[in-house]
PDB file of N, CA and C in Angstrom:
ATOM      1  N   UNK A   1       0.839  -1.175   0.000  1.00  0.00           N
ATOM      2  CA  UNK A   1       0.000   0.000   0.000  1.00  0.00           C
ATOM      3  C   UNK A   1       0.884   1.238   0.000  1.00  0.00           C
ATOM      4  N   UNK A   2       0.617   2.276  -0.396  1.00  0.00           N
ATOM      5  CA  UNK A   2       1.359   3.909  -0.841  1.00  0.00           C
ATOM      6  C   UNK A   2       0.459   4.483  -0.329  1.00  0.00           C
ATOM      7  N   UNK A   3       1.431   5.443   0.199  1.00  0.00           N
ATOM      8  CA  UNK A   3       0.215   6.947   0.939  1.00  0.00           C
ATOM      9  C   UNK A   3       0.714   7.942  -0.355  1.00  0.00           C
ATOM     10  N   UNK A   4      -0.177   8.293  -0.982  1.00  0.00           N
ATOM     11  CA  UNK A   4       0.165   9.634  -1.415  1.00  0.00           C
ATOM     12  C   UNK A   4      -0.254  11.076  -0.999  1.00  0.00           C
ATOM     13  N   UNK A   5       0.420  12.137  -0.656  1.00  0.00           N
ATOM     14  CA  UNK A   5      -0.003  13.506  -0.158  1.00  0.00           C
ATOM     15  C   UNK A   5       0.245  14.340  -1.487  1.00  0.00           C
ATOM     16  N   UNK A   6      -1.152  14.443  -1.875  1.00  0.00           N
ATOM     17  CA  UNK A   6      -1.066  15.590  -2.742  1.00  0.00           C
ATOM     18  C   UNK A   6      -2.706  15.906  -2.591  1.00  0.00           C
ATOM     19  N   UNK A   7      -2.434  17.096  -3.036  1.00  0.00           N
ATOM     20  CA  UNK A   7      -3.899  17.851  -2.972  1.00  0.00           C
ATOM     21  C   UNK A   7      -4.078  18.483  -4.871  1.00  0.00           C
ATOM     22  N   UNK A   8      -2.889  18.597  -5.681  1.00  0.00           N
ATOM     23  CA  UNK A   8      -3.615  18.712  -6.960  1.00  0.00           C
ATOM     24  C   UNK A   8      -4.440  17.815  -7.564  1.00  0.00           C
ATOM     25  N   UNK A   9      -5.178  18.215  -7.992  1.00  0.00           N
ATOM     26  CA  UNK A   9      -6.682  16.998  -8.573  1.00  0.00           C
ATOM     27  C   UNK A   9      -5.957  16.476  -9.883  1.00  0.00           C
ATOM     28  N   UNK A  10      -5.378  17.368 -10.433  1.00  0.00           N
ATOM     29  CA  UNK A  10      -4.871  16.430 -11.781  1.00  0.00           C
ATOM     30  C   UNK A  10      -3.888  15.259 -11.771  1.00  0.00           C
ATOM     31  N   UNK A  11      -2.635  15.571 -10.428  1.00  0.00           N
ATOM     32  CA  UNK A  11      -1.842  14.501 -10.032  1.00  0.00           C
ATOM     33  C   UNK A  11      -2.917  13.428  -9.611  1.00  0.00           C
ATOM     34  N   UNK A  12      -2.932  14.013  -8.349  1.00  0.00           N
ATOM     35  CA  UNK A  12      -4.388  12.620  -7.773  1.00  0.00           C
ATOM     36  C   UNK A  12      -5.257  11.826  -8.649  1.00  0.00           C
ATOM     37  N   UNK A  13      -5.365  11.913  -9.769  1.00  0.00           N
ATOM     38  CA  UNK A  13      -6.295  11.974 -10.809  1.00  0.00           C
ATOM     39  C   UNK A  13      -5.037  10.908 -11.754  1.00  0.00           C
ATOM     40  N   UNK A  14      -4.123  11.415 -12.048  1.00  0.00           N
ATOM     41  CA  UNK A  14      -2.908  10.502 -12.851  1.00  0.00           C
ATOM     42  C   UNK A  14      -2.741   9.591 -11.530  1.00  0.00           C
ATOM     43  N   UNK A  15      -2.048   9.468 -10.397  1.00  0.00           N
ATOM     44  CA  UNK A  15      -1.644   8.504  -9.259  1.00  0.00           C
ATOM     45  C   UNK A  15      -2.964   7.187  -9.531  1.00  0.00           C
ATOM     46  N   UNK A  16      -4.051   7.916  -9.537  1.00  0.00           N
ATOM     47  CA  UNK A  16      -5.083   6.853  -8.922  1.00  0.00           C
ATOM     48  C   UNK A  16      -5.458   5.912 -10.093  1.00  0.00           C
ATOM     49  N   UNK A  17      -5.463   6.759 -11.367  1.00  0.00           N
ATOM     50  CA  UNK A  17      -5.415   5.526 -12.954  1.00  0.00           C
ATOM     51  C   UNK A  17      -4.222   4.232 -13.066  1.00  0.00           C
ATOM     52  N   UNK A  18      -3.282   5.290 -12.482  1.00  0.00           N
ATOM     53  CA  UNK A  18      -2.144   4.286 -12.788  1.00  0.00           C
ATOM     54  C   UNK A  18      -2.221   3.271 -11.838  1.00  0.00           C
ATOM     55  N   UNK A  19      -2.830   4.076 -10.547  1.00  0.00           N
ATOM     56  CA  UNK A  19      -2.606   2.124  -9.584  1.00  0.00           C
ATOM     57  C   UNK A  19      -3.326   1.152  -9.644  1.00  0.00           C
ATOM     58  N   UNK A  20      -4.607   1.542 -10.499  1.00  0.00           N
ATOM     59  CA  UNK A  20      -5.684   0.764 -10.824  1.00  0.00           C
ATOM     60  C   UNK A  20      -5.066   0.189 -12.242  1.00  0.00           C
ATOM     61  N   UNK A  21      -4.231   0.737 -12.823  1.00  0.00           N
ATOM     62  CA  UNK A  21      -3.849   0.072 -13.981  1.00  0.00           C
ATOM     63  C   UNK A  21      -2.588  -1.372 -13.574  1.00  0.00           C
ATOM     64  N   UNK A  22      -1.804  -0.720 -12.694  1.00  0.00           N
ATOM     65  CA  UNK A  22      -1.035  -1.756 -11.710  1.00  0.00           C
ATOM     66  C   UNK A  22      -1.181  -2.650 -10.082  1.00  0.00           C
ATOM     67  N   UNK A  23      -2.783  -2.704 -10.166  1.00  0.00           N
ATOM     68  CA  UNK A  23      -3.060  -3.008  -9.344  1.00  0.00           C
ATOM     69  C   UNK A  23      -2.695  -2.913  -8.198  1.00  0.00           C
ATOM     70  N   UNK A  24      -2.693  -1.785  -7.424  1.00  0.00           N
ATOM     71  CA  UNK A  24      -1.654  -1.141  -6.419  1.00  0.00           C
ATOM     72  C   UNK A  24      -2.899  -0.279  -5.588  1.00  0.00           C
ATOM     73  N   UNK A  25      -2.712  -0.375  -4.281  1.00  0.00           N
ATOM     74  CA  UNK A  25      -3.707  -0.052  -3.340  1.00  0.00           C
ATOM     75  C   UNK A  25      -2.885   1.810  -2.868  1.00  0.00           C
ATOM     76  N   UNK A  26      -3.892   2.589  -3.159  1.00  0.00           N
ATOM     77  CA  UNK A  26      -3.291   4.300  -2.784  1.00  0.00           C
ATOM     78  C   UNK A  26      -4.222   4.505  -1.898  1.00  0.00           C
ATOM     79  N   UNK A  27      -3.663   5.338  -0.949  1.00  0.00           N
ATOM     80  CA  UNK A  27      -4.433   6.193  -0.106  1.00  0.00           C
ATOM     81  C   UNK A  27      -4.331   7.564  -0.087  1.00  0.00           C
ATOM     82  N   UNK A  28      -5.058   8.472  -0.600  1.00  0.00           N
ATOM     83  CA  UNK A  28      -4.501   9.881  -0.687  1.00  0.00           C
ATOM     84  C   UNK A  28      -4.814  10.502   0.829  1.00  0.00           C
ATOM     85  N   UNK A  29      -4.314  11.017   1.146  1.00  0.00           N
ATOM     86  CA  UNK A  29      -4.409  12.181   2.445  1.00  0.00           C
ATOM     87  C   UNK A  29      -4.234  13.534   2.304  1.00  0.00           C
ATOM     88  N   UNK A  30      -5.169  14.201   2.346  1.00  0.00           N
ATOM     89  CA  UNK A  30      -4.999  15.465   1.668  1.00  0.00           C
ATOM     90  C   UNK A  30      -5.290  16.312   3.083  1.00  0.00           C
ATOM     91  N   UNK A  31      -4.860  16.248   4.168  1.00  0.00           N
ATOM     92  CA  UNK A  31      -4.244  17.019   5.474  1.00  0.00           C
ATOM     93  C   UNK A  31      -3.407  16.869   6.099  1.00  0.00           C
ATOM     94  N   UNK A  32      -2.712  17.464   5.991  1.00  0.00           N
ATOM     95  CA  UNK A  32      -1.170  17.492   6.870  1.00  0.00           C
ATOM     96  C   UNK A  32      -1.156  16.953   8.069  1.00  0.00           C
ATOM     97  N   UNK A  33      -2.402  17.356   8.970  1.00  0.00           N
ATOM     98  CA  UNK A  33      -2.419  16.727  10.243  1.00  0.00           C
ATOM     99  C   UNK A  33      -2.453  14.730  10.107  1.00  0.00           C
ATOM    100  N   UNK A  34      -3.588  14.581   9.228  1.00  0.00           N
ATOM    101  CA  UNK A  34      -3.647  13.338   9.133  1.00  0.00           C
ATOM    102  C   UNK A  34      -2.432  11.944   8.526  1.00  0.00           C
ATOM    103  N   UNK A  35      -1.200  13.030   7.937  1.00  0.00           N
ATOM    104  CA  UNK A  35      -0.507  11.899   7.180  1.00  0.00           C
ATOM    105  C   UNK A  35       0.515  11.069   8.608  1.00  0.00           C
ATOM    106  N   UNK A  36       1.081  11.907   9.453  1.00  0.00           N
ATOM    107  CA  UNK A  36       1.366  11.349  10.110  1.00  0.00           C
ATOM    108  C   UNK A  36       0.948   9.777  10.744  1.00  0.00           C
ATOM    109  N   UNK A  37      -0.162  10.404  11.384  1.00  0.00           N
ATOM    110  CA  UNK A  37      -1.094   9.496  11.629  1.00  0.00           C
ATOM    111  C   UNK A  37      -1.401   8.247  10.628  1.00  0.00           C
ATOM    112  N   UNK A  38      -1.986   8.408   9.749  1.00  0.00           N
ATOM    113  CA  UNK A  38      -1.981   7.426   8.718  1.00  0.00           C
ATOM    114  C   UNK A  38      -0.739   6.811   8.789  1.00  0.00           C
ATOM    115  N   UNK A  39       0.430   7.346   8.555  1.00  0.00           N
ATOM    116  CA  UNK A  39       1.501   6.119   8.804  1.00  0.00           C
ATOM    117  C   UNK A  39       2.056   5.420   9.268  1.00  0.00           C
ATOM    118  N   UNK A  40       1.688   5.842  10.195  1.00  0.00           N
ATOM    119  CA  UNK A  40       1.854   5.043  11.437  1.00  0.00           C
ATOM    120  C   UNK A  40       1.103   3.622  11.331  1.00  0.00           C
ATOM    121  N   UNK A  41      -0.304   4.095  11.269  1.00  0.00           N
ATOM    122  CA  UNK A  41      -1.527   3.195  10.966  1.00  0.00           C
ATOM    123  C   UNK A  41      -1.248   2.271   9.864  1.00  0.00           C
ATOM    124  N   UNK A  42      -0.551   2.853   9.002  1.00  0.00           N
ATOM    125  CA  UNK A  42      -0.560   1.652   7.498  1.00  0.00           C
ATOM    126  C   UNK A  42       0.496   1.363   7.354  1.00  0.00           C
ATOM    127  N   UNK A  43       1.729   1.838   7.871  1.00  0.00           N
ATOM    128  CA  UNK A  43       3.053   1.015   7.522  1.00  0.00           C
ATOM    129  C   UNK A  43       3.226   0.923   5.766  1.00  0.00           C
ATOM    130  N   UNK A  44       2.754   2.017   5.435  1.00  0.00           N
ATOM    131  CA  UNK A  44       3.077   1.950   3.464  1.00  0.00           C
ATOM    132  C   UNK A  44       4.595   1.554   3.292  1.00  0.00           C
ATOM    133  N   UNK A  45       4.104   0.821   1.540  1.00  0.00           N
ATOM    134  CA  UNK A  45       5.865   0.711   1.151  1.00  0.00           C
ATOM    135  C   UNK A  45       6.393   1.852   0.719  1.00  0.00           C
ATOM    136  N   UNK A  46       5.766   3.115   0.318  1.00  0.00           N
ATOM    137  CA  UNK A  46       5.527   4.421  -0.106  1.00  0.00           C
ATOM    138  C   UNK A  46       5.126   5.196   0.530  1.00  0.00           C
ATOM    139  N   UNK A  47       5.372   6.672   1.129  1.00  0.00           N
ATOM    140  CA  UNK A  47       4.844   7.773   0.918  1.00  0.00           C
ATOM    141  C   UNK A  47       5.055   9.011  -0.490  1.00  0.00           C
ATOM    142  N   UNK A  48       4.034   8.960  -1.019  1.00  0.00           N
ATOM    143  CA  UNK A  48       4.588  10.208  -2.728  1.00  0.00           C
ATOM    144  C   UNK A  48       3.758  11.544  -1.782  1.00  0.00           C
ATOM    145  N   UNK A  49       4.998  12.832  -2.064  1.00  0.00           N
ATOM    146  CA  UNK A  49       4.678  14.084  -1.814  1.00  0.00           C
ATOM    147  C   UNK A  49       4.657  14.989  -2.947  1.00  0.00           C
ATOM    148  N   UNK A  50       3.667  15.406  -2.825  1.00  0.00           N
ATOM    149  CA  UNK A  50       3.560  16.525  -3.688  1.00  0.00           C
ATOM    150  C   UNK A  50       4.291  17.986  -2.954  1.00  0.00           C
ATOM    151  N   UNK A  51       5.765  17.826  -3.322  1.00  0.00           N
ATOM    152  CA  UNK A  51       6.532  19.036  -2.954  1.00  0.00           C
ATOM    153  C   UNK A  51       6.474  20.598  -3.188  1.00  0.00           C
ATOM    154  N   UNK A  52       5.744  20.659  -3.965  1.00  0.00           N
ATOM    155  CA  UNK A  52       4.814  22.159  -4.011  1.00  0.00           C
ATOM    156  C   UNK A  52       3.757  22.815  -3.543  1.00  0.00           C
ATOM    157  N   UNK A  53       3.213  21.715  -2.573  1.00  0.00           N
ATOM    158  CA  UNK A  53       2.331  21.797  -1.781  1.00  0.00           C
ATOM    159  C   UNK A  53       2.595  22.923  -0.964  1.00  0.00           C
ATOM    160  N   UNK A  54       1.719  24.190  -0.355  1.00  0.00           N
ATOM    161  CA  UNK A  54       1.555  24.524   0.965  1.00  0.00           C
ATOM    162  C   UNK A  54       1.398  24.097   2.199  1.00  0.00           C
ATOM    163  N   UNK A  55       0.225  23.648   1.467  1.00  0.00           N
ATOM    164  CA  UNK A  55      -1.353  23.105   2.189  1.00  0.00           C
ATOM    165  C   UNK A  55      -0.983  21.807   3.058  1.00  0.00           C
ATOM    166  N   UNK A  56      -0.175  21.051   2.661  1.00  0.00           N
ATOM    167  CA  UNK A  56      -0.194  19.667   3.149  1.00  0.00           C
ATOM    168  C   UNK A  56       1.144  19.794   3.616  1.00  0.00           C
ATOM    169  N   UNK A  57       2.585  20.808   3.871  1.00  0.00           N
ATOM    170  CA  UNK A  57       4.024  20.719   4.658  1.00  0.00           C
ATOM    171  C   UNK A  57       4.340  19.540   4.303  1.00  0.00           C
ATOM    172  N   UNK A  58       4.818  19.571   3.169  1.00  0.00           N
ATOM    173  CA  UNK A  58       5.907  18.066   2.632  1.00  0.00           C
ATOM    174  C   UNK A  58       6.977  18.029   3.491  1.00  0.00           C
ATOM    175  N   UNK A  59       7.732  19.121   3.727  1.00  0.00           N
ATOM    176  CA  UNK A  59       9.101  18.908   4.220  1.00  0.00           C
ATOM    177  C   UNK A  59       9.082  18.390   5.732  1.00  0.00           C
ATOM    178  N   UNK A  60       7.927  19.342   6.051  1.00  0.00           N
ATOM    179  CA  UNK A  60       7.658  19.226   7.952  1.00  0.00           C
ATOM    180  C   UNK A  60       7.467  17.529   7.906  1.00  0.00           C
ATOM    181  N   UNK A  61       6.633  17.125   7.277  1.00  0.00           N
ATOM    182  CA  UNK A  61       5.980  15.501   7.160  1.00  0.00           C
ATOM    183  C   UNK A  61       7.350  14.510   6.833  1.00  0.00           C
ATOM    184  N   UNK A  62       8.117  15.214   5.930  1.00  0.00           N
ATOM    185  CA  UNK A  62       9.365  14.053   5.500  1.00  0.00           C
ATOM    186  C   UNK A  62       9.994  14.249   6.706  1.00  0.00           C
ATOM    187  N   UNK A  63      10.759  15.482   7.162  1.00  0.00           N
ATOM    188  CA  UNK A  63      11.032  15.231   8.347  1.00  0.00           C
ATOM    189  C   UNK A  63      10.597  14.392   9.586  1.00  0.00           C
ATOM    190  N   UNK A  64       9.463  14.587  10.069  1.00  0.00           N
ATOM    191  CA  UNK A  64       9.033  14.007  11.059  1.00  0.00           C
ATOM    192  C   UNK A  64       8.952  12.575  11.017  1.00  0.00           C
ATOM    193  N   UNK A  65       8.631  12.169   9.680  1.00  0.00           N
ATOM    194  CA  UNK A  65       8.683  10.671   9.366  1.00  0.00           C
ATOM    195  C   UNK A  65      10.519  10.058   9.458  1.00  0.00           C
ATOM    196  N   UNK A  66      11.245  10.648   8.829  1.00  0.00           N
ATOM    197  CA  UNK A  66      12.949  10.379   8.537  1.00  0.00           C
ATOM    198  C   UNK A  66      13.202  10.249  10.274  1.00  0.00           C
ATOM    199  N   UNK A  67      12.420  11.156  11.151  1.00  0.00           N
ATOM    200  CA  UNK A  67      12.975  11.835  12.724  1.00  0.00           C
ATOM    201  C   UNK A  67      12.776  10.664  13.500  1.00  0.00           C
ATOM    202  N   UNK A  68      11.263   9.669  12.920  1.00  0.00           N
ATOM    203  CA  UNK A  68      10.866   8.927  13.997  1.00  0.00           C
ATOM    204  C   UNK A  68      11.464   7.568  13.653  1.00  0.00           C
ATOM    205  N   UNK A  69      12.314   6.996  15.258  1.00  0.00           N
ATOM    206  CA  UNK A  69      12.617   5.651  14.640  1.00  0.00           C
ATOM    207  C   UNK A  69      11.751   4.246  14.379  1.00  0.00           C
ATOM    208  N   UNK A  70      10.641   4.673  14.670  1.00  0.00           N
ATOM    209  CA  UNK A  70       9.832   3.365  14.085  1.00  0.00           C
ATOM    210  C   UNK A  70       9.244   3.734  12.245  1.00  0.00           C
ATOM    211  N   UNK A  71       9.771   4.721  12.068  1.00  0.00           N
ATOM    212  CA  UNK A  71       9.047   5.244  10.579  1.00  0.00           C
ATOM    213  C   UNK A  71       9.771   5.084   9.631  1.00  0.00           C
ATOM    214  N   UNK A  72      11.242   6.192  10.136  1.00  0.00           N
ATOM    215  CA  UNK A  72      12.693   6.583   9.113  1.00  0.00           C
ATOM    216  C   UNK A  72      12.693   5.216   7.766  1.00  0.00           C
ATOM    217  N   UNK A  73      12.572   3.896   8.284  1.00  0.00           N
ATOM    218  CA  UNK A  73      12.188   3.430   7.255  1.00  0.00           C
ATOM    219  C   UNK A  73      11.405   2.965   6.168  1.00  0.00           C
ATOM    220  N   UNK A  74      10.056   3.776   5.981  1.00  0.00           N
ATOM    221  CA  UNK A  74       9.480   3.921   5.276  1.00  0.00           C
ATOM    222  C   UNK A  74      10.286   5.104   4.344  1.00  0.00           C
ATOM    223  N   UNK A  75       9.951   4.271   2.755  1.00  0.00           N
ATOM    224  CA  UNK A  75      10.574   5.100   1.824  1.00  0.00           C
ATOM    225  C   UNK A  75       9.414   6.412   1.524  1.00  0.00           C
ATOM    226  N   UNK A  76      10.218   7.538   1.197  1.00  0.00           N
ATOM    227  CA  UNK A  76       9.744   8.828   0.849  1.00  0.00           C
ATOM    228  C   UNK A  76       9.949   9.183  -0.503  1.00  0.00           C
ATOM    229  N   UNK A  77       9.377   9.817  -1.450  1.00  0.00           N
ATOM    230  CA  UNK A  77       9.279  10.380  -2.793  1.00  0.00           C
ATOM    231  C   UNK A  77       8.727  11.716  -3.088  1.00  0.00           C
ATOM    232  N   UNK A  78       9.453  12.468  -3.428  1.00  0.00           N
ATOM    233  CA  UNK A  78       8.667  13.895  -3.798  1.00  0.00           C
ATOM    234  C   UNK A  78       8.556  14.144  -4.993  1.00  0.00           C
ATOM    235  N   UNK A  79       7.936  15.109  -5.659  1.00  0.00           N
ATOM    236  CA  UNK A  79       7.591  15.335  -6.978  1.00  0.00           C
ATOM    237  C   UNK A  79       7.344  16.943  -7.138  1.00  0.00           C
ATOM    238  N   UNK A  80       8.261  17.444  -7.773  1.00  0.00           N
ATOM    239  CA  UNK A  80       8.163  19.124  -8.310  1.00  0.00           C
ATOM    240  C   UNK A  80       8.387  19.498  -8.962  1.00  0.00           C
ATOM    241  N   UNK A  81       7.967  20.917  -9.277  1.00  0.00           N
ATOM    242  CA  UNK A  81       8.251  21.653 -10.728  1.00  0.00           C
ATOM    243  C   UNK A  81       9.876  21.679 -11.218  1.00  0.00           C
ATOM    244  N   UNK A  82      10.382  21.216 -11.992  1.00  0.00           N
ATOM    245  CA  UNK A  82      11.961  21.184 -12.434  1.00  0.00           C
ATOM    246  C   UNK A  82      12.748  21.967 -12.158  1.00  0.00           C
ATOM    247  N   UNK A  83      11.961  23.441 -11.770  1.00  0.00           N
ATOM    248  CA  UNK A  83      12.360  24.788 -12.143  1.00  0.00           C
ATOM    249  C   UNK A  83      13.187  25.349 -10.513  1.00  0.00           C
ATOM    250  N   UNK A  84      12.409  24.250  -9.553  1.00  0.00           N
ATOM    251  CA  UNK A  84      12.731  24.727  -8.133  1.00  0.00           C
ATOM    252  C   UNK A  84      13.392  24.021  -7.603  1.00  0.00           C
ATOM    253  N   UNK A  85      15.162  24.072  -7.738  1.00  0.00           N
ATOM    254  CA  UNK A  85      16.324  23.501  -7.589  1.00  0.00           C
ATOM    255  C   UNK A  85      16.309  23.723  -5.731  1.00  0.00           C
ATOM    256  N   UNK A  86      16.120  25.310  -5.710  1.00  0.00           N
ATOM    257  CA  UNK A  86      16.048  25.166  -3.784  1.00  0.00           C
ATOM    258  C   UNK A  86      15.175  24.082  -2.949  1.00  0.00           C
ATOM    259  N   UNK A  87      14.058  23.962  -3.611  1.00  0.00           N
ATOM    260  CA  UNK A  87      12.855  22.691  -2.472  1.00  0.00           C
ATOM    261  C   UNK A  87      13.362  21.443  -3.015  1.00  0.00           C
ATOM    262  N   UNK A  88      13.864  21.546  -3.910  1.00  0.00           N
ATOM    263  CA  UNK A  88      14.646  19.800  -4.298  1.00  0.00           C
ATOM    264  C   UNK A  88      15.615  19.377  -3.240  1.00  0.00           C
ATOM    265  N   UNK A  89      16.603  20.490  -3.179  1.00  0.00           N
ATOM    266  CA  UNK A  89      17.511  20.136  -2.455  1.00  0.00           C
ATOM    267  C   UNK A  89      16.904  20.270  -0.902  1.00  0.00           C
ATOM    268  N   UNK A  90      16.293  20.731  -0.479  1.00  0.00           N
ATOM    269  CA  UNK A  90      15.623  21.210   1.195  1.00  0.00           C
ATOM    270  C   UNK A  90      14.634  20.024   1.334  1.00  0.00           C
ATOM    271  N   UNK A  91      14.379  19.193   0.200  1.00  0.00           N
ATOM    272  CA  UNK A  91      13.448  18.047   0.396  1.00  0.00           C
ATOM    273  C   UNK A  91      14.565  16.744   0.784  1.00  0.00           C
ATOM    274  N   UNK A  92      15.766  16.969  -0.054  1.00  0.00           N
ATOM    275  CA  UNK A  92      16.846  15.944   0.025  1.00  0.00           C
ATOM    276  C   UNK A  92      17.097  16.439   1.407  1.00  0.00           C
ATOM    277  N   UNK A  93      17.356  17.280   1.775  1.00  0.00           N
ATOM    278  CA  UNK A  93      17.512  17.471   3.529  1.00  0.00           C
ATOM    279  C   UNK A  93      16.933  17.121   4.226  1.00  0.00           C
ATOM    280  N   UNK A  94      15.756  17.477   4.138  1.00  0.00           N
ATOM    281  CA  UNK A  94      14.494  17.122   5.166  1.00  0.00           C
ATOM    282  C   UNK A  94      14.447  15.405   5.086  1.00  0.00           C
ATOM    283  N   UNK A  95      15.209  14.414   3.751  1.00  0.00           N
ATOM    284  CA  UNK A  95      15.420  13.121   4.119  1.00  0.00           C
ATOM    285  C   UNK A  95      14.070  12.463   3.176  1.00  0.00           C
ATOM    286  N   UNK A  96      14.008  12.947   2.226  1.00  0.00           N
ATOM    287  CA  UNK A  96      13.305  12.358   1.080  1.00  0.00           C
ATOM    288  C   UNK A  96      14.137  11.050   0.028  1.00  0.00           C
ATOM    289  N   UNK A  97      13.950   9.860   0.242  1.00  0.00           N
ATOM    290  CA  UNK A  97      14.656   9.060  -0.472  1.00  0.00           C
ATOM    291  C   UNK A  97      14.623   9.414  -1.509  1.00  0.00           C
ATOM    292  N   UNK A  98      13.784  10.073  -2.631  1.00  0.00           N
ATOM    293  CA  UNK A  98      13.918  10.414  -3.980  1.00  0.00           C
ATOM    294  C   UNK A  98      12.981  11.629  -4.103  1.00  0.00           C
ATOM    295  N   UNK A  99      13.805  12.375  -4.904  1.00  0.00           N
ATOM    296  CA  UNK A  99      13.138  13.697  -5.395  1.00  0.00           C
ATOM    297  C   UNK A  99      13.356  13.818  -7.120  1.00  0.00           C
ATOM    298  N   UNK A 100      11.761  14.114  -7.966  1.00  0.00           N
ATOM    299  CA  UNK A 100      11.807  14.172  -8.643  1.00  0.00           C
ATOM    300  C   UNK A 100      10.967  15.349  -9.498  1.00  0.00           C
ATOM    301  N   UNK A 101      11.562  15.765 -11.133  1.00  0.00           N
ATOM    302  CA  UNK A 101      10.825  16.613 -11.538  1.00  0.00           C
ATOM    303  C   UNK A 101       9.508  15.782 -11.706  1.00  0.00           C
ATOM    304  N   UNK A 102       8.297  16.924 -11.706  1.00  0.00           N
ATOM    305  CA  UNK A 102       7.109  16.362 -12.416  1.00  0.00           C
ATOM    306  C   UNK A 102       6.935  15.244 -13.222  1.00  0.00           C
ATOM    307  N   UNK A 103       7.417  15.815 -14.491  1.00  0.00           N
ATOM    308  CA  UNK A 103       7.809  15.404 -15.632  1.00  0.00           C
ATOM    309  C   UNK A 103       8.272  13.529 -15.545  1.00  0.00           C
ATOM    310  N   UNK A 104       9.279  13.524 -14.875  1.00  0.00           N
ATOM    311  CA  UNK A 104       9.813  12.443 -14.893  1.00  0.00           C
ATOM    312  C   UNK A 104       9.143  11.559 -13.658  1.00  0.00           C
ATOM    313  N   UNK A 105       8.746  12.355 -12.502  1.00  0.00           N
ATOM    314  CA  UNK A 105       7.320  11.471 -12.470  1.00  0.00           C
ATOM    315  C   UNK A 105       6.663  10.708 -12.940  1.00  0.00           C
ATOM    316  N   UNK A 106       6.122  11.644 -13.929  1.00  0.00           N
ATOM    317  CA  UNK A 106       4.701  11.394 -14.221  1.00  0.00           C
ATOM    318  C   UNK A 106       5.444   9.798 -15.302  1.00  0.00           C
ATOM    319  N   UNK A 107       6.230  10.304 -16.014  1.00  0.00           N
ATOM    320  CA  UNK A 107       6.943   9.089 -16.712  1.00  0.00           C
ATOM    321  C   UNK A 107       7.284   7.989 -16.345  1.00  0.00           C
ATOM    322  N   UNK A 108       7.928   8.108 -14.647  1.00  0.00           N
ATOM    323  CA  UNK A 108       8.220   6.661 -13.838  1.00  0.00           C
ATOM    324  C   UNK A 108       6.833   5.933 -13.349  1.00  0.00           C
ATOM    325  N   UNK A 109       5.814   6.918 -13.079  1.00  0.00           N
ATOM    326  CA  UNK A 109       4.883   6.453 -12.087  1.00  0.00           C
ATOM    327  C   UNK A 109       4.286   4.844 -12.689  1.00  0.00           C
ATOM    328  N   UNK A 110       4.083   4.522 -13.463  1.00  0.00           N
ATOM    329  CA  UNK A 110       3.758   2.967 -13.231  1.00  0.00           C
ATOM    330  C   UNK A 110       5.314   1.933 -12.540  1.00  0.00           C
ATOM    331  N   UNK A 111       6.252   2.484 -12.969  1.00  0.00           N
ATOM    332  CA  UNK A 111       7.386   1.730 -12.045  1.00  0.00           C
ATOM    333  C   UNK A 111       7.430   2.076 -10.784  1.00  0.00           C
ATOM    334  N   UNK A 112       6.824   3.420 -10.691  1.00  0.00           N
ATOM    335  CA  UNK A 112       6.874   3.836  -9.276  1.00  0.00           C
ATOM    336  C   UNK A 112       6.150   3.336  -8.270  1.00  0.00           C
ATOM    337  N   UNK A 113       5.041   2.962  -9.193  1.00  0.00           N
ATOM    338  CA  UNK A 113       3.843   1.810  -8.174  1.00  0.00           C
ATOM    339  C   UNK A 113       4.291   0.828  -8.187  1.00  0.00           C
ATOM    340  N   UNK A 114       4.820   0.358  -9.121  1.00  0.00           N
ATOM    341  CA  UNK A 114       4.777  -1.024  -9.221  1.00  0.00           C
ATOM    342  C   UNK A 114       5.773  -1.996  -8.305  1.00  0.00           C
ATOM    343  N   UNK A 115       6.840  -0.828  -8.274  1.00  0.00           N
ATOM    344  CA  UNK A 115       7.900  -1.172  -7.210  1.00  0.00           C
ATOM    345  C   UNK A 115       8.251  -0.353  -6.462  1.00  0.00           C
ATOM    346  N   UNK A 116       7.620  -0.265  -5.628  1.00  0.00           N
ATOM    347  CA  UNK A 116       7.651   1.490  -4.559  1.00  0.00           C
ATOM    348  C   UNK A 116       8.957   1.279  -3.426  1.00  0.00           C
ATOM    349  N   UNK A 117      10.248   0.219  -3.842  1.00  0.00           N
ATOM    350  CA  UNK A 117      10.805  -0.036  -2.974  1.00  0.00           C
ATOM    351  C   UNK A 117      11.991   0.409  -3.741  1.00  0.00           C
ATOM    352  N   UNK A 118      12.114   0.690  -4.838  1.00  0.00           N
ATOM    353  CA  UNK A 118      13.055   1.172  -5.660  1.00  0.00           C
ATOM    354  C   UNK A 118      13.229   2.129  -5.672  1.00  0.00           C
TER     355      UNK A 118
END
């Protein structure tokens, strides 16, 4: 199972075709307060962030997840505009196993479901 945090409807909208196309169980969480929580609860092989987010604190969430030692190993993934080299790198800080443009996202995402351990 994958948690994904995003709140754009068009990502959410691509994530949720593709896992139904790879038979892959998503949970979107679209409140910051709640992702924590949820992961705890589901033990995903995935969390995907939508790193352009406000609304939902990707970095605060990767952090806190990387911080806690029953979590740190759940893998993390972000996804952003190409253009924003600073939150790429502040996401690689905050302890995001992979950070990626959109773009190449949107291109991996059936491998990305399919093997969310990669």
């Amino acid at each position: 199972m994958i948690i994904a945090v995003v709140d754009d409807l068009m990502f959410a909208s691509k994530i949720s075709t593709v896992a139904k196309a790879v038979k892959v169980d998503v949970v979107f969480v679209r409140s910051a307060e709640q992702v924590l929580l949820r992961v705890k609860e589901e033990r995903p092989s995935l969390v995907i962030f939508d790193l352009n987010s406000t609304k939902l604190k990707p970095l605060e969430t990767i952090t806190a997840i990387k911080t806690n030692a029953e979590l740190k190993s759940i893998r993390t993934l972000g996804y952003l505009s190409h253009i924003d080299v600073d939150l790429a790198s502040a996401a690689r800080d905050a302890g995001a196993d992979k950070v990626l443009a959109r773009s190449t996202f949107s291109e991996q995402l059936p491998s990305i479901l399919s093997s969310p351990s990669h």
